[in-house]
PDB file of N, CA and C in Angstrom:
ATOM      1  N   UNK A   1       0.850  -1.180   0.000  1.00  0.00           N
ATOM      2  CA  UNK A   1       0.000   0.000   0.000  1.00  0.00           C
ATOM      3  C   UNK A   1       0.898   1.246   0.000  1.00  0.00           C
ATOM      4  N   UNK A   2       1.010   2.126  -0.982  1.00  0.00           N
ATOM      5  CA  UNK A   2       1.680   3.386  -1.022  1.00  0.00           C
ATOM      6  C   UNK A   2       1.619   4.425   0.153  1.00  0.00           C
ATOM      7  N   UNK A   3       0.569   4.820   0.581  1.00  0.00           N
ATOM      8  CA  UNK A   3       0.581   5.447   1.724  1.00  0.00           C
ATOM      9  C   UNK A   3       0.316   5.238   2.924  1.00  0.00           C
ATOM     10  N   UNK A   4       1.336   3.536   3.248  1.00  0.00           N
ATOM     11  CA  UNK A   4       1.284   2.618   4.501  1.00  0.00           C
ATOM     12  C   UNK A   4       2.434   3.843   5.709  1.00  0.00           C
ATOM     13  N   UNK A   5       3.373   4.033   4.935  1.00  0.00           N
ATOM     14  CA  UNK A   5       4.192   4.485   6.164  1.00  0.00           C
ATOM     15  C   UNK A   5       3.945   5.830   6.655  1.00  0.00           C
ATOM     16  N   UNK A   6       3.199   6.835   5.955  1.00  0.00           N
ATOM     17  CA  UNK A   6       2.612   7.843   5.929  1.00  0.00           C
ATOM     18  C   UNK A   6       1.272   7.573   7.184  1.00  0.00           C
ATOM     19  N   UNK A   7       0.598   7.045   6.219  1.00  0.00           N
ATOM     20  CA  UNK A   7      -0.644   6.204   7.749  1.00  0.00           C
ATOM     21  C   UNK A   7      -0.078   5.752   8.568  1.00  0.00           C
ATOM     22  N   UNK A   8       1.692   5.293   8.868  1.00  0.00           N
ATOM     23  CA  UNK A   8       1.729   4.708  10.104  1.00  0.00           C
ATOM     24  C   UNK A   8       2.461   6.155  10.823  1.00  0.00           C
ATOM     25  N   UNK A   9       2.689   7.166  10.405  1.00  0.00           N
ATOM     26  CA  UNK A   9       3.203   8.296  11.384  1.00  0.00           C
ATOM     27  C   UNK A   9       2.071   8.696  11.359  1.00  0.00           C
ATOM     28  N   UNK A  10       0.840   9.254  10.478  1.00  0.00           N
ATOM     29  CA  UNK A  10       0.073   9.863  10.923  1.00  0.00           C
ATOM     30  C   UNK A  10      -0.806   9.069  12.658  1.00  0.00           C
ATOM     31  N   UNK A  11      -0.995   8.002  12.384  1.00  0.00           N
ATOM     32  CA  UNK A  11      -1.596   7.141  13.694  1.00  0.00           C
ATOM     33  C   UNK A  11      -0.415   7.382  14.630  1.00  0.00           C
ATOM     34  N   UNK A  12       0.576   7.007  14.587  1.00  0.00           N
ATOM     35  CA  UNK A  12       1.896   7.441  15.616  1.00  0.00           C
ATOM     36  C   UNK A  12       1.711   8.696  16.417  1.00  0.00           C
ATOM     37  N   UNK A  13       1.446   9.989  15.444  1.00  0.00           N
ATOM     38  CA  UNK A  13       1.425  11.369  15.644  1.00  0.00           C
ATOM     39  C   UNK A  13       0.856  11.401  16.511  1.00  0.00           C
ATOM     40  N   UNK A  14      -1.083  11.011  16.458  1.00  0.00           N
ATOM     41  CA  UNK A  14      -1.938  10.794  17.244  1.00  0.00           C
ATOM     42  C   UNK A  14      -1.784   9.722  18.314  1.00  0.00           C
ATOM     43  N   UNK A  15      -1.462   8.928  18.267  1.00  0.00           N
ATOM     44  CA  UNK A  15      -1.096   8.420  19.702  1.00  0.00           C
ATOM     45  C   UNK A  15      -0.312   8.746  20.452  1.00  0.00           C
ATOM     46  N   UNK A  16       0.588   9.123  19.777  1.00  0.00           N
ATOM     47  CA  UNK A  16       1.827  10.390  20.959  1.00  0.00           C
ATOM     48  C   UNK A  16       1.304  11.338  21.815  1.00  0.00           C
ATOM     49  N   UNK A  17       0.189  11.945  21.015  1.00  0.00           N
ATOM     50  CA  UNK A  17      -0.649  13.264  21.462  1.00  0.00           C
ATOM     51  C   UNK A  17      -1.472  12.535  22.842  1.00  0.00           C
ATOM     52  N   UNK A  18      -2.187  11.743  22.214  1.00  0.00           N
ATOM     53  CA  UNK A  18      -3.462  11.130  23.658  1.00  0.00           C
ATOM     54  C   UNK A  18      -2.432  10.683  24.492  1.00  0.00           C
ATOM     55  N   UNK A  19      -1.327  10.190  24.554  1.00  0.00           N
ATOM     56  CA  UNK A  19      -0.503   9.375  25.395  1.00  0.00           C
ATOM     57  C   UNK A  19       0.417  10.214  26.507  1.00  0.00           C
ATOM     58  N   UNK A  20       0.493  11.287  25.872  1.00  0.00           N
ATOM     59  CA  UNK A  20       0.955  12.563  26.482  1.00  0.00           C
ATOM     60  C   UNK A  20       0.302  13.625  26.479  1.00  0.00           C
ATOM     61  N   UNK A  21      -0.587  13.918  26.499  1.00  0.00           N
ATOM     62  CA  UNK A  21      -1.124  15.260  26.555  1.00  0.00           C
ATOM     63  C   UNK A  21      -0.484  16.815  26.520  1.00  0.00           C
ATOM     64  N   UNK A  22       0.067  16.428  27.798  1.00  0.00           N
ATOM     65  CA  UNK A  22       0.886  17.665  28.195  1.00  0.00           C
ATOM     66  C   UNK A  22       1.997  18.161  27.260  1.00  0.00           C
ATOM     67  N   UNK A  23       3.004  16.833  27.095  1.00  0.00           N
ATOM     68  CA  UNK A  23       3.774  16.957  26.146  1.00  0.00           C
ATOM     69  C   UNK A  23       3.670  17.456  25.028  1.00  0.00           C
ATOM     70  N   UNK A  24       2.455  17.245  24.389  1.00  0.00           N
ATOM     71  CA  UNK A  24       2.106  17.273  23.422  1.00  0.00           C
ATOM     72  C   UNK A  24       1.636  18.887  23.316  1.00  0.00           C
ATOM     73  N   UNK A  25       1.060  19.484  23.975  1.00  0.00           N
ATOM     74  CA  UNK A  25       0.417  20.746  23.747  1.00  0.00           C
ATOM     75  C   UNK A  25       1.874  21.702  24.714  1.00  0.00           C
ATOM     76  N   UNK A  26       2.532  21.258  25.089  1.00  0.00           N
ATOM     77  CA  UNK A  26       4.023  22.069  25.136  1.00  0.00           C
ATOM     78  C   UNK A  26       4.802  22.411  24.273  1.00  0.00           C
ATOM     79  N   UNK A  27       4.708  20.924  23.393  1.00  0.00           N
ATOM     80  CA  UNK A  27       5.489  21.216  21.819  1.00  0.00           C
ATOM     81  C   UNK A  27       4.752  22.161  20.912  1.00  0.00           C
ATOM     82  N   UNK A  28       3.634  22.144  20.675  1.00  0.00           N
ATOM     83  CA  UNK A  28       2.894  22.845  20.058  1.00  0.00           C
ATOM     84  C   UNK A  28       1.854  24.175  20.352  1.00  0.00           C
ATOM     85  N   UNK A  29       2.455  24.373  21.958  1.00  0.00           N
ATOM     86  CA  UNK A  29       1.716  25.942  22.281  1.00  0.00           C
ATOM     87  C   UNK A  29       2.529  26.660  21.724  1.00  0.00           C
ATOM     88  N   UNK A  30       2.130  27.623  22.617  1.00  0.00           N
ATOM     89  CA  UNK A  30       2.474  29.443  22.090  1.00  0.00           C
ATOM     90  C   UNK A  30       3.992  29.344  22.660  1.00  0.00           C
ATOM     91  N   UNK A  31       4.252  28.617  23.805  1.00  0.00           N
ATOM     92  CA  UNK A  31       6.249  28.756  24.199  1.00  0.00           C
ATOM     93  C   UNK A  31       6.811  28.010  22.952  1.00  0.00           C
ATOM     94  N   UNK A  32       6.199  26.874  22.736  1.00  0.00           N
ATOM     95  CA  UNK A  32       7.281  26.362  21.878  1.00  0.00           C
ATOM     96  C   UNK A  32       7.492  27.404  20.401  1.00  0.00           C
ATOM     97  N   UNK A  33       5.990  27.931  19.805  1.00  0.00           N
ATOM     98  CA  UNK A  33       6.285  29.237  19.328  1.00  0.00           C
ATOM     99  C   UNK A  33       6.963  30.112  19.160  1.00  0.00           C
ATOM    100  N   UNK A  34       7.482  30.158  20.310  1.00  0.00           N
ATOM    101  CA  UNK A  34       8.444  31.882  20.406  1.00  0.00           C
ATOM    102  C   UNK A  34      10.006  30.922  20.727  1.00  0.00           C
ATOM    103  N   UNK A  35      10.067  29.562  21.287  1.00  0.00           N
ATOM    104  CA  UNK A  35      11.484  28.988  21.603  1.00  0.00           C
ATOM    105  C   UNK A  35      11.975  29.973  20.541  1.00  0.00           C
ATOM    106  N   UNK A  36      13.614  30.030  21.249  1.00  0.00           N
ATOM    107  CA  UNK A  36      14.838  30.872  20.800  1.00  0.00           C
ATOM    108  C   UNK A  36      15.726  29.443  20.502  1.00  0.00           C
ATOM    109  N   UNK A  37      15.153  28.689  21.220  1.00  0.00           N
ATOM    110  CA  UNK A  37      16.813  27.303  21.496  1.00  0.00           C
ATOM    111  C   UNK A  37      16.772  26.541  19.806  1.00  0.00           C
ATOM    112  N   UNK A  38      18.526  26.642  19.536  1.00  0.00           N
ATOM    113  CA  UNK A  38      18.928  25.734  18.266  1.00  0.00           C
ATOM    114  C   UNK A  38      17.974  24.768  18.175  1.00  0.00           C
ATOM    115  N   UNK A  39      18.527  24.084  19.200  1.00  0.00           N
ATOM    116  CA  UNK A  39      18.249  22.622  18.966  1.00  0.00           C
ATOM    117  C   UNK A  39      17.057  22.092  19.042  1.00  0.00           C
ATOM    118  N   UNK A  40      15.752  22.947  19.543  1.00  0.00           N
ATOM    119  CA  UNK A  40      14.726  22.232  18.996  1.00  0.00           C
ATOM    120  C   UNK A  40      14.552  22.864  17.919  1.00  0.00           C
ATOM    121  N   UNK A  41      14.714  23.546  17.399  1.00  0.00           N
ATOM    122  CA  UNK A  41      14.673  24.598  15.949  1.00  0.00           C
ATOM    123  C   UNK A  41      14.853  23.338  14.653  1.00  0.00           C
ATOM    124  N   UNK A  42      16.168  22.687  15.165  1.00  0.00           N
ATOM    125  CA  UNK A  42      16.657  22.051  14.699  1.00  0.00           C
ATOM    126  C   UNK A  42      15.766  20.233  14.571  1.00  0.00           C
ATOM    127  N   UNK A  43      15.567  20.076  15.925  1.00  0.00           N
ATOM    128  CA  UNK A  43      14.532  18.864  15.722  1.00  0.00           C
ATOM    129  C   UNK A  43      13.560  19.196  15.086  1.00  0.00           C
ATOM    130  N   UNK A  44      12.860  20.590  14.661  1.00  0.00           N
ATOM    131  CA  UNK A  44      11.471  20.463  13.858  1.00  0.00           C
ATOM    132  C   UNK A  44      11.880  20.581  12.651  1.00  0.00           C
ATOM    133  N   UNK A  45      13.163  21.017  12.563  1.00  0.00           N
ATOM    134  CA  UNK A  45      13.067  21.056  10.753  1.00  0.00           C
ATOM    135  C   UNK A  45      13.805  19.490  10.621  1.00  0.00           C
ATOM    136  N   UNK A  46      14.529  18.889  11.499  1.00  0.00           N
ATOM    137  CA  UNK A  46      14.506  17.156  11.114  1.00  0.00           C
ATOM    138  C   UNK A  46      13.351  16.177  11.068  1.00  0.00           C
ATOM    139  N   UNK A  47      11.766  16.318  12.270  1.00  0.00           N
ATOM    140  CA  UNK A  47      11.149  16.195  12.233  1.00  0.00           C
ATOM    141  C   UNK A  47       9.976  16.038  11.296  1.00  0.00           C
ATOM    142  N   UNK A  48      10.115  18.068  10.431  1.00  0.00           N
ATOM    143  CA  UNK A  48       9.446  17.857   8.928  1.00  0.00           C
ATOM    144  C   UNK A  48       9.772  17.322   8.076  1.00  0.00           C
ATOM    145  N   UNK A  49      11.400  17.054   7.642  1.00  0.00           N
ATOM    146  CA  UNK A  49      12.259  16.714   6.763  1.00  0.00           C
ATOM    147  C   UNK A  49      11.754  15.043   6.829  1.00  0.00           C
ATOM    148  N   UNK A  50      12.194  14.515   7.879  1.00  0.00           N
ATOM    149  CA  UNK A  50      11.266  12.978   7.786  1.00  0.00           C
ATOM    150  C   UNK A  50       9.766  13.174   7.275  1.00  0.00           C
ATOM    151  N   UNK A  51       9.082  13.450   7.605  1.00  0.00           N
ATOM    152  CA  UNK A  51       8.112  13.479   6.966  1.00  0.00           C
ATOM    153  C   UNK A  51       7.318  13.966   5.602  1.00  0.00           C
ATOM    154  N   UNK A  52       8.579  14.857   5.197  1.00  0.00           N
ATOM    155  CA  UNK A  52       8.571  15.177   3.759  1.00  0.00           C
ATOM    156  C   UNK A  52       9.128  14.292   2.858  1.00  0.00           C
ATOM    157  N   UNK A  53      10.124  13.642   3.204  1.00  0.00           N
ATOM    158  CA  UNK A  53      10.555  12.371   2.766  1.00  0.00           C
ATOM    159  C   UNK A  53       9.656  11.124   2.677  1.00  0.00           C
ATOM    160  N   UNK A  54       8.706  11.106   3.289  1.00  0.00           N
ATOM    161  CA  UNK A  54       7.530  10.040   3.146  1.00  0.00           C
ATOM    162  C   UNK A  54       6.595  10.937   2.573  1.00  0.00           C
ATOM    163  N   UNK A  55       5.870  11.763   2.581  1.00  0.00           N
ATOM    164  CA  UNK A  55       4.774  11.890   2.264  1.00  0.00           C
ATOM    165  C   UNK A  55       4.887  12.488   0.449  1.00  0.00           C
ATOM    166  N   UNK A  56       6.564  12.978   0.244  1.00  0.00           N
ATOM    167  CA  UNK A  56       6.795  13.326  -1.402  1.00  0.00           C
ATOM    168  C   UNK A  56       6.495  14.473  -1.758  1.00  0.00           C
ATOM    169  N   UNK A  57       6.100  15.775  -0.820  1.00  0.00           N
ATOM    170  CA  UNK A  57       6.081  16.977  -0.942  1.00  0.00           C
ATOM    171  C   UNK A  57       5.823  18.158  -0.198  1.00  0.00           C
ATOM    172  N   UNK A  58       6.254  19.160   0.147  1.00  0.00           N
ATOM    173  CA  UNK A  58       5.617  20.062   1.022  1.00  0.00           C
ATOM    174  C   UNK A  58       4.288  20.333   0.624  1.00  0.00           C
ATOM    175  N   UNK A  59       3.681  20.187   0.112  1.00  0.00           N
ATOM    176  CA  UNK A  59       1.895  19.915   0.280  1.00  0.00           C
ATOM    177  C   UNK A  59       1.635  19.127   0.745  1.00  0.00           C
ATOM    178  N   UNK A  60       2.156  17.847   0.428  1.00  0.00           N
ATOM    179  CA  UNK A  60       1.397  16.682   0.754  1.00  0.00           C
ATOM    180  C   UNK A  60       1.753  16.389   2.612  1.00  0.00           C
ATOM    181  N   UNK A  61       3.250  16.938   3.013  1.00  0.00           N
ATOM    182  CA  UNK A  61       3.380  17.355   3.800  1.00  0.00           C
ATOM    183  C   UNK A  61       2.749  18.537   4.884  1.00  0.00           C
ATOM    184  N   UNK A  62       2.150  18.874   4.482  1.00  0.00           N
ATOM    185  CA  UNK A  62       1.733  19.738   5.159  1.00  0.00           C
ATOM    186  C   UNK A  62      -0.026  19.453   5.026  1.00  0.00           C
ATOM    187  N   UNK A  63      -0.560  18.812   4.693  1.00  0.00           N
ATOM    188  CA  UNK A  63      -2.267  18.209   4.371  1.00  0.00           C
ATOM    189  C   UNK A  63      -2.019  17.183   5.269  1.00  0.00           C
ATOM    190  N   UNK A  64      -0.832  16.454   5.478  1.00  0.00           N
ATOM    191  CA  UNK A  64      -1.092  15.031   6.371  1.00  0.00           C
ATOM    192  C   UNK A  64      -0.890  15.662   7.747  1.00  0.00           C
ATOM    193  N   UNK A  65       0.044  16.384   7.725  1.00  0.00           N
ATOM    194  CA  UNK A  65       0.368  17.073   9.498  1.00  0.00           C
ATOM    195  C   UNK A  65      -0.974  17.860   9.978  1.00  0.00           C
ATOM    196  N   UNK A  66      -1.749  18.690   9.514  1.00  0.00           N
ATOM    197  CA  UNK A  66      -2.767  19.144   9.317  1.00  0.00           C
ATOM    198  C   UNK A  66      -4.002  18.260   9.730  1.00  0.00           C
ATOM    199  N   UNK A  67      -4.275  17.328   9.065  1.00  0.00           N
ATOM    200  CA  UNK A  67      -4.931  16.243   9.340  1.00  0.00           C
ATOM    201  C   UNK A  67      -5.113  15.510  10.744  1.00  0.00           C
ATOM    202  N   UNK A  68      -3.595  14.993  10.608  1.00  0.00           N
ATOM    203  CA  UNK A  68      -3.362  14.474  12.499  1.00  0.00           C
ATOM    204  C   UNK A  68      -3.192  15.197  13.400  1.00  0.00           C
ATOM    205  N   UNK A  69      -2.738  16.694  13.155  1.00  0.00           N
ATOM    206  CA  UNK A  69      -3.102  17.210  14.324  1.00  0.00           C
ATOM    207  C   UNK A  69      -4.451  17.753  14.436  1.00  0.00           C
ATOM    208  N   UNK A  70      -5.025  18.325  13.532  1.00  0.00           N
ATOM    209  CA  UNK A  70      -6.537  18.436  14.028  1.00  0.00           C
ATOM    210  C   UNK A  70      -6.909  17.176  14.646  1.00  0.00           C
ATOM    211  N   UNK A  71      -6.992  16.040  14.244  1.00  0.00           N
ATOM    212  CA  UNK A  71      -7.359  15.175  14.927  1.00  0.00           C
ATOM    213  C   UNK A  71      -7.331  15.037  16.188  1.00  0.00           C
ATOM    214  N   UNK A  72      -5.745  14.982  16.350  1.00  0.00           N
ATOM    215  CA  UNK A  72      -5.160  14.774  17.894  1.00  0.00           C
ATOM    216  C   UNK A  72      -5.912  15.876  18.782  1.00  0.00           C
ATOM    217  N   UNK A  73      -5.764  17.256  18.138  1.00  0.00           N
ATOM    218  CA  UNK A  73      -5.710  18.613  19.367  1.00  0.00           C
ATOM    219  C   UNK A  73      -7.583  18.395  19.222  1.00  0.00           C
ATOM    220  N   UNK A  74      -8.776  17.388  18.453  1.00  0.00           N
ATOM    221  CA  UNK A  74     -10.035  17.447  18.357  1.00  0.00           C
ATOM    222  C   UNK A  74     -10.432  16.785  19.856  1.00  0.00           C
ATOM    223  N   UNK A  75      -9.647  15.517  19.601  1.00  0.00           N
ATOM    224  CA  UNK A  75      -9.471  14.126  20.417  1.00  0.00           C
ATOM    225  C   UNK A  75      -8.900  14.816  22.184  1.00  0.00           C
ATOM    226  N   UNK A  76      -8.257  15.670  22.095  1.00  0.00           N
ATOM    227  CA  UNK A  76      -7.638  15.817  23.536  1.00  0.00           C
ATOM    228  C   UNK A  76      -8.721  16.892  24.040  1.00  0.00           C
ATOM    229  N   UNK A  77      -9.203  18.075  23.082  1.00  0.00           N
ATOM    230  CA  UNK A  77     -10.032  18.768  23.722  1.00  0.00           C
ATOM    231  C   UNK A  77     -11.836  18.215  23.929  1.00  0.00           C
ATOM    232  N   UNK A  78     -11.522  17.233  23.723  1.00  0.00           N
ATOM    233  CA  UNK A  78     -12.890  16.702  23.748  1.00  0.00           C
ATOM    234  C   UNK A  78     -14.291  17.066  22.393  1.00  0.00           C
ATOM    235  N   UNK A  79     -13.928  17.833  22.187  1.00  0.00           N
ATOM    236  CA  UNK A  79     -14.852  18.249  20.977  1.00  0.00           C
ATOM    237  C   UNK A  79     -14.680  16.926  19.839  1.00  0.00           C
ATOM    238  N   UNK A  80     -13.892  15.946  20.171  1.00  0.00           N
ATOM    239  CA  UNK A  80     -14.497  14.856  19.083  1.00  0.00           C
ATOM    240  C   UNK A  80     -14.152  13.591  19.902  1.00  0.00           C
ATOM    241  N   UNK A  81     -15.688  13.609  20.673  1.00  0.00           N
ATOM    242  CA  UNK A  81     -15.514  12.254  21.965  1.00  0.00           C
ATOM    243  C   UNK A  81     -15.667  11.086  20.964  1.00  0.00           C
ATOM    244  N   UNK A  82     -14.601   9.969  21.605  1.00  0.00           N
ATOM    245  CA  UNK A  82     -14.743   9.040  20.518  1.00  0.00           C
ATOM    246  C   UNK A  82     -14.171   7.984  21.883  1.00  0.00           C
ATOM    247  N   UNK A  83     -14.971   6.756  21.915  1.00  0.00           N
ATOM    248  CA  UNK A  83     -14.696   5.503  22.696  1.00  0.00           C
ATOM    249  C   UNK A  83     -13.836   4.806  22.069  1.00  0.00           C
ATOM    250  N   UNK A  84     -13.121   4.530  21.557  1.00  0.00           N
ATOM    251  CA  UNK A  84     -12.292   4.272  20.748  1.00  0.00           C
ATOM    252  C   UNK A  84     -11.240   4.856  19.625  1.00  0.00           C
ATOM    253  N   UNK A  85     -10.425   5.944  20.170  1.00  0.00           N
ATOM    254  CA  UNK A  85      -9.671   6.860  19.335  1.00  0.00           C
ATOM    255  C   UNK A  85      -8.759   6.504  18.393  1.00  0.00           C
ATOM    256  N   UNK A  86      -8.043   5.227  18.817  1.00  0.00           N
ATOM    257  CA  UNK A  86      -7.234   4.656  17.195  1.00  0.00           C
ATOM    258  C   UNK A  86      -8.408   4.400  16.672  1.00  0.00           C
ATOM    259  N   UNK A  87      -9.289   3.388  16.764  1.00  0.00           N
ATOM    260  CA  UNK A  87     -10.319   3.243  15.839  1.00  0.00           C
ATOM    261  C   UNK A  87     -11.179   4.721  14.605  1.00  0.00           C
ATOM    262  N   UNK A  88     -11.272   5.239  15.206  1.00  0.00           N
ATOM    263  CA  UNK A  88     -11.729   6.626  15.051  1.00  0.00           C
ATOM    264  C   UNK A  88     -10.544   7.097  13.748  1.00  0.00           C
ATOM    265  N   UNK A  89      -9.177   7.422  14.582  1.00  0.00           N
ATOM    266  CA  UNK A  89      -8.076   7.925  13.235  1.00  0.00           C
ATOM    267  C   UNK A  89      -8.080   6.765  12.310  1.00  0.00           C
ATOM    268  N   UNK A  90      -8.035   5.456  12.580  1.00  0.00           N
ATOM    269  CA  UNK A  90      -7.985   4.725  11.704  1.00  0.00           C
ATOM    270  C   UNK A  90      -9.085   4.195  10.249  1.00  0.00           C
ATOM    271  N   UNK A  91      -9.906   5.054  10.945  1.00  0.00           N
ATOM    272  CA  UNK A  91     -11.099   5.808   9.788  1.00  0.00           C
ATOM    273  C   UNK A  91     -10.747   6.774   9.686  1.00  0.00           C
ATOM    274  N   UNK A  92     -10.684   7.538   9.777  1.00  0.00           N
ATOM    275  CA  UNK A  92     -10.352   8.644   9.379  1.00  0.00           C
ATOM    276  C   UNK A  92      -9.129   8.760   7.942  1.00  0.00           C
ATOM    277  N   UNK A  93      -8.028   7.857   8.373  1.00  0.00           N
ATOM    278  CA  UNK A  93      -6.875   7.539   7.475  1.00  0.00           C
ATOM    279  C   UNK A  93      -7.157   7.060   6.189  1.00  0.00           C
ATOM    280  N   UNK A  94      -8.391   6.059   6.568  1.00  0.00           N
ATOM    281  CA  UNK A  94      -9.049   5.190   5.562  1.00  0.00           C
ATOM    282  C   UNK A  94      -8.273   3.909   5.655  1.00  0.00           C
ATOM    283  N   UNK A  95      -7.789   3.496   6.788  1.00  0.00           N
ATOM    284  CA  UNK A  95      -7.169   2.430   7.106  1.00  0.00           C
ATOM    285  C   UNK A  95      -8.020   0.986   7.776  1.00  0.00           C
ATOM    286  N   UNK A  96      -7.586  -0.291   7.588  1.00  0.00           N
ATOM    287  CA  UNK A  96      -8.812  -1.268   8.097  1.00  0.00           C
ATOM    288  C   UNK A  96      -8.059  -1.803   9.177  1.00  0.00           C
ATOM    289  N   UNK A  97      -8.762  -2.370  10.017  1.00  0.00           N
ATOM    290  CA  UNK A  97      -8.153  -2.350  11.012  1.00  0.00           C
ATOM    291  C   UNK A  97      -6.831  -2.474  11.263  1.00  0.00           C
ATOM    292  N   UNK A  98      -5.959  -3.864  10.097  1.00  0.00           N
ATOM    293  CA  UNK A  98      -4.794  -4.383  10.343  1.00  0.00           C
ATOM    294  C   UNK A  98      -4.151  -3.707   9.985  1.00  0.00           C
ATOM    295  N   UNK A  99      -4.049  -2.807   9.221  1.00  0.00           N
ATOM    296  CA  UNK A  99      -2.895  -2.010   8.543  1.00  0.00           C
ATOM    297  C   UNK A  99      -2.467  -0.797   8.968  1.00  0.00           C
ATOM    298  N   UNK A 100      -1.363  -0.957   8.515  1.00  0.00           N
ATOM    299  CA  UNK A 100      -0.251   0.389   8.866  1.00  0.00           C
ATOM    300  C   UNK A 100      -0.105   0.573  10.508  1.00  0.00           C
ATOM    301  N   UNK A 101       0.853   0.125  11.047  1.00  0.00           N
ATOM    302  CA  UNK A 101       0.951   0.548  12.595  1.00  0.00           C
ATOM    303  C   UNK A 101       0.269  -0.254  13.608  1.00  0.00           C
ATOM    304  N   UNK A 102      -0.302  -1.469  12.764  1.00  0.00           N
ATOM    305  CA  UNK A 102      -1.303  -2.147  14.157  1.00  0.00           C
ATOM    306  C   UNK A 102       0.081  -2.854  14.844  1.00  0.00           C
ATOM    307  N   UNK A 103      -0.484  -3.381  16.301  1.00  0.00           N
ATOM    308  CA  UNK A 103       0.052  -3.406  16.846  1.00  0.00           C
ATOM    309  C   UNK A 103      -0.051  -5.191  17.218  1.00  0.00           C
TER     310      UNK A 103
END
């Protein structure tokens, strides 16, 4: 499947997020925003760079990150209650159950 490893960071992304919360909305508030420090400067542009490397373009890159994090930041603020949240992204992906990232 062409966009197996792509579906398996996007599900990754989102489980990082529910699994950490905090973590997760530290990296992506308003401090990590304004960070001054190299080196995470440096992990987000290695961070995108992997993922531009899978997904084959800064669009396509930037529609999949887009994607999972709405998801994730939907999923943590509650505005998209779901009893089952991999299940949930894994529709969302258009993925069936076994594929990409199951466990």
């Amino acid at each position: 499947m062409p966009g197996a490893p792509l579906d398996a960071m996007g599900l990754a992304y989102v489980e990082f997020a529910l699994a950490r919360p905090a973590r997760f909305r530290l990296m992506f508030g308003p401090l990590a925003a304004r960070a001054k420090d190299e080196g995470l400067g440096e992990a987000r542009g290695a961070a995108f760079a992997a993922l531009s490397a899978v997904a084959g373009s800064r669009a396509a890159s930037l529609r999949a990150w887009g994607l999972v994090h709405g998801l994730a930041m939907l999923l943590l603020d509650g505005a998209l209650p779901a009893e089952d949240s991999r299940a949930l992204v894994r529709e969302v992906l258009g993925l069936a159950p076994g594929e990409a990232g199951a466990a």
